[in-house]
C-alpha atoms as a PDB file:
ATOM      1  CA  UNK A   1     -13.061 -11.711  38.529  1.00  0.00           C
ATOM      2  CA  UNK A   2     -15.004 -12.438  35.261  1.00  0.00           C
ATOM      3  CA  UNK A   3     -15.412  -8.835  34.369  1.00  0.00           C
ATOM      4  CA  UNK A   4     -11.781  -8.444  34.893  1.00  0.00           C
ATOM      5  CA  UNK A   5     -11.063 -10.954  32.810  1.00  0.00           C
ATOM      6  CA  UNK A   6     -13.536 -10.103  30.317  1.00  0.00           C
ATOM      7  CA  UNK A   7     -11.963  -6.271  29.936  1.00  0.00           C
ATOM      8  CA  UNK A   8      -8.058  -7.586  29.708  1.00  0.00           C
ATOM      9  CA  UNK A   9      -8.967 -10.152  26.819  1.00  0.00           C
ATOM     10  CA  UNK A  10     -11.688  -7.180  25.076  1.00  0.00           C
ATOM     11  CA  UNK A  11      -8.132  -4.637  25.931  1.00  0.00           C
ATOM     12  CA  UNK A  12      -5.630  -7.294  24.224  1.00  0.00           C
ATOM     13  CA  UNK A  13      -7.994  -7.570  21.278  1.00  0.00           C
ATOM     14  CA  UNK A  14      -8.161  -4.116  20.792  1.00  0.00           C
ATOM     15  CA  UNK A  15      -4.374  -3.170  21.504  1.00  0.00           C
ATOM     16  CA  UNK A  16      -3.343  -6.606  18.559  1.00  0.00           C
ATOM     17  CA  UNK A  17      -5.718  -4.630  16.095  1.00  0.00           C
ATOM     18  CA  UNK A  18      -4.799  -1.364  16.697  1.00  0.00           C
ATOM     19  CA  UNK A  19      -1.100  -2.266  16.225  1.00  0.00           C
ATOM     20  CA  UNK A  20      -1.992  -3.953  13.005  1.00  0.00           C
ATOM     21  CA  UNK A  21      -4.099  -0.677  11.335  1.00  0.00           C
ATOM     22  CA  UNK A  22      -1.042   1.280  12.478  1.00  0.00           C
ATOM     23  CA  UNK A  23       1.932   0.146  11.142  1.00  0.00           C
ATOM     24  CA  UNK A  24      -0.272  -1.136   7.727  1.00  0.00           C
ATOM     25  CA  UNK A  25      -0.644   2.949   7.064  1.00  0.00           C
ATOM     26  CA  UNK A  26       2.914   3.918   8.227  1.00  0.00           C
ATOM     27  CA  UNK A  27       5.603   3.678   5.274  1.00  0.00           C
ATOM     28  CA  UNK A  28       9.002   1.788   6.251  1.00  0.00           C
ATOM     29  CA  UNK A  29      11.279   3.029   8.636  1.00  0.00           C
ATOM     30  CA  UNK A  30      14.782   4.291   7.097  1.00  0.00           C
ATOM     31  CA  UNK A  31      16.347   4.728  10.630  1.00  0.00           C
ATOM     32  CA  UNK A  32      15.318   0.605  11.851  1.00  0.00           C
ATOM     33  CA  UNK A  33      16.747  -0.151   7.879  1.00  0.00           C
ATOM     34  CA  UNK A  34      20.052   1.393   8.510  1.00  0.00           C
ATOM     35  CA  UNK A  35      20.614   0.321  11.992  1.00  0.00           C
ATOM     36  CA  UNK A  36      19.802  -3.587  11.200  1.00  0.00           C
ATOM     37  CA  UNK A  37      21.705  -3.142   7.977  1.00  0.00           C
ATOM     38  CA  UNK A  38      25.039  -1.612   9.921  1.00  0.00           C
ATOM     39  CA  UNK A  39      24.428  -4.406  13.026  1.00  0.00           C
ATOM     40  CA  UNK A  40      23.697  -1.409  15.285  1.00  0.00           C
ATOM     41  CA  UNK A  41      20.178  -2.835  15.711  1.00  0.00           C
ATOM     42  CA  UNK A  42      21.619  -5.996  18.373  1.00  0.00           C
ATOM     43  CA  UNK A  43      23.523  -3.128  20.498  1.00  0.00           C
ATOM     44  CA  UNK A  44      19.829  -0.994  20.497  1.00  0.00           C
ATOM     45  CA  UNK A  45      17.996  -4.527  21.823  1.00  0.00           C
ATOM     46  CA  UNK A  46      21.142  -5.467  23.940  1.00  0.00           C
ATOM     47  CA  UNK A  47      20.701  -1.937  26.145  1.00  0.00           C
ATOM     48  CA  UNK A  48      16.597  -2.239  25.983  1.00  0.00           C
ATOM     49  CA  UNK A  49      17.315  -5.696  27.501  1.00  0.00           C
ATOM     50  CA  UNK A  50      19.782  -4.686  30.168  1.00  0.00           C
ATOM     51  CA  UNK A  51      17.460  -1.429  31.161  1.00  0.00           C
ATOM     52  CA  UNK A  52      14.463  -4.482  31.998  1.00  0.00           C
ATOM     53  CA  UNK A  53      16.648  -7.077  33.387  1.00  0.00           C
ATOM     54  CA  UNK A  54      18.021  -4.060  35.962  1.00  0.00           C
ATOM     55  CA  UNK A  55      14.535  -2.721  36.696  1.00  0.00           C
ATOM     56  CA  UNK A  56      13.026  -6.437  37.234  1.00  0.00           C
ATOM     57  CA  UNK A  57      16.188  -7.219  39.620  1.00  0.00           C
ATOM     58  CA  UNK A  58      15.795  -3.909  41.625  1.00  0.00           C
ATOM     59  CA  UNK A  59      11.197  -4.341  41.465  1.00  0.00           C
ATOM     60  CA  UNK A  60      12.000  -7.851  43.375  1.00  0.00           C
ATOM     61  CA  UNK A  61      14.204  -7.198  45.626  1.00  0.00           C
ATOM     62  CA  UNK A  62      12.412  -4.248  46.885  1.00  0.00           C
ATOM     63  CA  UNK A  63       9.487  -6.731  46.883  1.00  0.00           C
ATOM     64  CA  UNK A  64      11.070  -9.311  49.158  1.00  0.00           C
ATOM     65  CA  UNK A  65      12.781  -6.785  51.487  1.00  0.00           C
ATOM     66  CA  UNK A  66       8.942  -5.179  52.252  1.00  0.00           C
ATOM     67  CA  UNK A  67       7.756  -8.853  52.670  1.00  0.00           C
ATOM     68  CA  UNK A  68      10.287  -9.708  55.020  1.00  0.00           C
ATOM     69  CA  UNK A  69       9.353  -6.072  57.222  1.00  0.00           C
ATOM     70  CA  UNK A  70       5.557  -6.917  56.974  1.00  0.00           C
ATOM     71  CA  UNK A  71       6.490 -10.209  58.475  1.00  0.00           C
ATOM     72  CA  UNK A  72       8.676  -8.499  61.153  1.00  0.00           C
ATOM     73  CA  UNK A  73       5.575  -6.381  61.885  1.00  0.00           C
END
């Protein structure tokens, strides 16, 4: 347990820098500009957000259904 722990806080570390060397080399984005400038940008977020929120709903109830047949078993 205290190697897993070790690699997921070394992984985070990494992944936080990483993401910081990357977008300091990459010029701006037009597309993101012109999407938050028209308001498009919310409707973008608002689909991401429903896509999750479905896949989350459907990941636990297919969790509970297989706990209640491995109790039935």
């Amino acid at each position: 347990m205290k190697k897993l722990s070790f690699l997921v806080l070394l992984t985070l570390c990494f992944a936080n820098t990483f993401a910081q060397i990357s977008s300091a080399k990459l010029p701006p984005i037009d597309m993101a500009d012109e999407l938050r400038s028209n308001g498009k940008i919310y409707v973008v977020v608002l689909t991401i957000a429903i896509i999750f929120v479905g896949l989350s709903i459907y990941l636990f109830s297919i969790d509970r259904r297989l706990k209640k047949i491995e109790k039935e078993k």
